[in-house]
Protein backbone atom coordinates (compact mmCIF):
# COMPACT_ATOMS: atom_id res chain seq x y z
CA UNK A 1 -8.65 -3.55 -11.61
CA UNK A 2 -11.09 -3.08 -8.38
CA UNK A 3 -10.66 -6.99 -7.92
CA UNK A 4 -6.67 -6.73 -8.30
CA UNK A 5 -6.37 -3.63 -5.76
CA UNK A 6 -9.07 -4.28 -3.09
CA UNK A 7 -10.71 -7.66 -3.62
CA UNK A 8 -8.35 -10.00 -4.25
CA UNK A 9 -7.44 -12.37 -1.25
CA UNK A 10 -3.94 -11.52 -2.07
CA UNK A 11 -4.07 -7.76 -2.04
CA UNK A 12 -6.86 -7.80 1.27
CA UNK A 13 -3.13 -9.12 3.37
CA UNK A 14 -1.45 -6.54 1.94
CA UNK A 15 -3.59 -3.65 3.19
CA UNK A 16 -4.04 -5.58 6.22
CA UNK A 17 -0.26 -5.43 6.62
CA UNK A 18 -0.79 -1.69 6.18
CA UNK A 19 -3.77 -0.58 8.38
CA UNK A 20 -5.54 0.54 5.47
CA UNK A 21 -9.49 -0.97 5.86
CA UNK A 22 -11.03 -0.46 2.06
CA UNK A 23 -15.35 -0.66 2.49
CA UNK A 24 -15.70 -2.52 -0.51
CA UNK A 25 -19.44 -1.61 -0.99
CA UNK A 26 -18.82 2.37 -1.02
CA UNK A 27 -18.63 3.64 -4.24
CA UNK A 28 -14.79 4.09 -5.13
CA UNK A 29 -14.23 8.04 -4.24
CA UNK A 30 -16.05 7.09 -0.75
CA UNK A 31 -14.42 3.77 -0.29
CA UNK A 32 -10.77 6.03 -0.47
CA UNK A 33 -12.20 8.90 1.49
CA UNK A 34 -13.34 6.45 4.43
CA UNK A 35 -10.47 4.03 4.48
CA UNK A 36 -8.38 8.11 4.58
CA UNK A 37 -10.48 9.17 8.01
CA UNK A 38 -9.89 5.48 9.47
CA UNK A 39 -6.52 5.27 8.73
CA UNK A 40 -5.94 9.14 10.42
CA UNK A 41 -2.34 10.24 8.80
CA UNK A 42 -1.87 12.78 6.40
CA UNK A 43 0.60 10.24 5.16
CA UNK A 44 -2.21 8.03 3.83
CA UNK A 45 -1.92 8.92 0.00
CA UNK A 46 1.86 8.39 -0.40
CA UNK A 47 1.20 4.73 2.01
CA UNK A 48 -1.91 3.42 -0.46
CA UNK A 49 0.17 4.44 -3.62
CA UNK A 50 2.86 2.95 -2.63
CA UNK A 51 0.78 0.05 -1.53
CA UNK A 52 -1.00 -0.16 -5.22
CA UNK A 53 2.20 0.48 -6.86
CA UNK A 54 3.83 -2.71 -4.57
CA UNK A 55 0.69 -4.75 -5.72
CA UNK A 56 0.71 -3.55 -9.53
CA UNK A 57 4.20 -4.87 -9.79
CA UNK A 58 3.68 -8.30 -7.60
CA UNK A 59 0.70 -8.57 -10.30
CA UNK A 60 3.62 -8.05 -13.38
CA UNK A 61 6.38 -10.63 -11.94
CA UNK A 62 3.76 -13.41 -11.75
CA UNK A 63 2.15 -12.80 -14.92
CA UNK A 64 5.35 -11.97 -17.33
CA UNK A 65 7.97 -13.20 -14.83
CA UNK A 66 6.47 -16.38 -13.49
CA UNK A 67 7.28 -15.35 -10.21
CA UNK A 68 5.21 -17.05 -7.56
CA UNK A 69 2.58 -14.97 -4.74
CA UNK A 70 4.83 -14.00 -2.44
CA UNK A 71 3.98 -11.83 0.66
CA UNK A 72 7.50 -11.73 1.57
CA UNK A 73 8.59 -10.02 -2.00
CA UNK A 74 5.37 -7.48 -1.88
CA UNK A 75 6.74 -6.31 1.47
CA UNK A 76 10.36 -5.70 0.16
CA UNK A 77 9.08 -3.89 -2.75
CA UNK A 78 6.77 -1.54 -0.85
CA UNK A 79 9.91 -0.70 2.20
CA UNK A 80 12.26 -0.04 -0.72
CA UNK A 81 9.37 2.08 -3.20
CA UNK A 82 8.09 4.05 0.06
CA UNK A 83 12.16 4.69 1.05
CA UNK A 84 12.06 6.50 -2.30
CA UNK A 85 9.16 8.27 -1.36
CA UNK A 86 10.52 9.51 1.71
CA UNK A 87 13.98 10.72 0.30
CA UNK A 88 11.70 12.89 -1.94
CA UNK A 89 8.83 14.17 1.00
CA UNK A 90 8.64 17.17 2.75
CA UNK A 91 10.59 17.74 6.51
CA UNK A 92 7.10 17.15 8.11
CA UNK A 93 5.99 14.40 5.88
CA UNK A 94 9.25 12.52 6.53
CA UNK A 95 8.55 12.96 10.25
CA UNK A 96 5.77 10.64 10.36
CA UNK A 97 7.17 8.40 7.37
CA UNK A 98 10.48 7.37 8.85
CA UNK A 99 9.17 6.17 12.06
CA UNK A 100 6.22 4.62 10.27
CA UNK A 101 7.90 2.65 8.32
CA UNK A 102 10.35 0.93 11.09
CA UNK A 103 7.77 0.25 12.92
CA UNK A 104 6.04 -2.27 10.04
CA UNK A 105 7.13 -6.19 11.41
């Protein structure tokens, strides 16, 4: 699981994509507790969810779906799973989400 989530060349482009630095030799609690003070939003939990939630199913289409690595797809799947997030969040959370999320190329 470490290797799918923060190892894998695959999922390292993803997090890029995201801002979200993982220190790979911390221990795992420190690793997410670092990469949360580097990444400096309160939004960071519902962002790395949604990013291991975007990977997780990228992982499932290519292995029971034979669906090919695809950056493109991973990014579609995390806009429309983090859209969900933010119909759900909080006035304040939504705030920083919205604009957050338009601004991703």
């Amino acid at each position: 699981m470490f290797h799918l989530f923060f190892t894998c060349q695959f999922s390292e482009v993803c997090w890029e994509y995201l801002g979200i630095v993982w220190n790979t030799t911390a221990q795992p609690t420190d690793m997410v507790i670092e990469a949360k003070q580097n990444f400096g939003s309160s939004a960071f939990r519902e962002i790395m969810i949604t990013g291991c939630w975007g990977i997780w199913c990228h992982r499932n289409a290519i292995i029971f779906d034979s669906a090919g690595i695809s950056l493109v797809r991973w990014k579609a799947t995390f806009r429309e799973e983090l859209s969900k997030t933010i119909i759900r969040a909080k006035p304040s959370l939504k705030a920083f989400l919205n604009p957050w999320l338009c601004n991703l190329n």
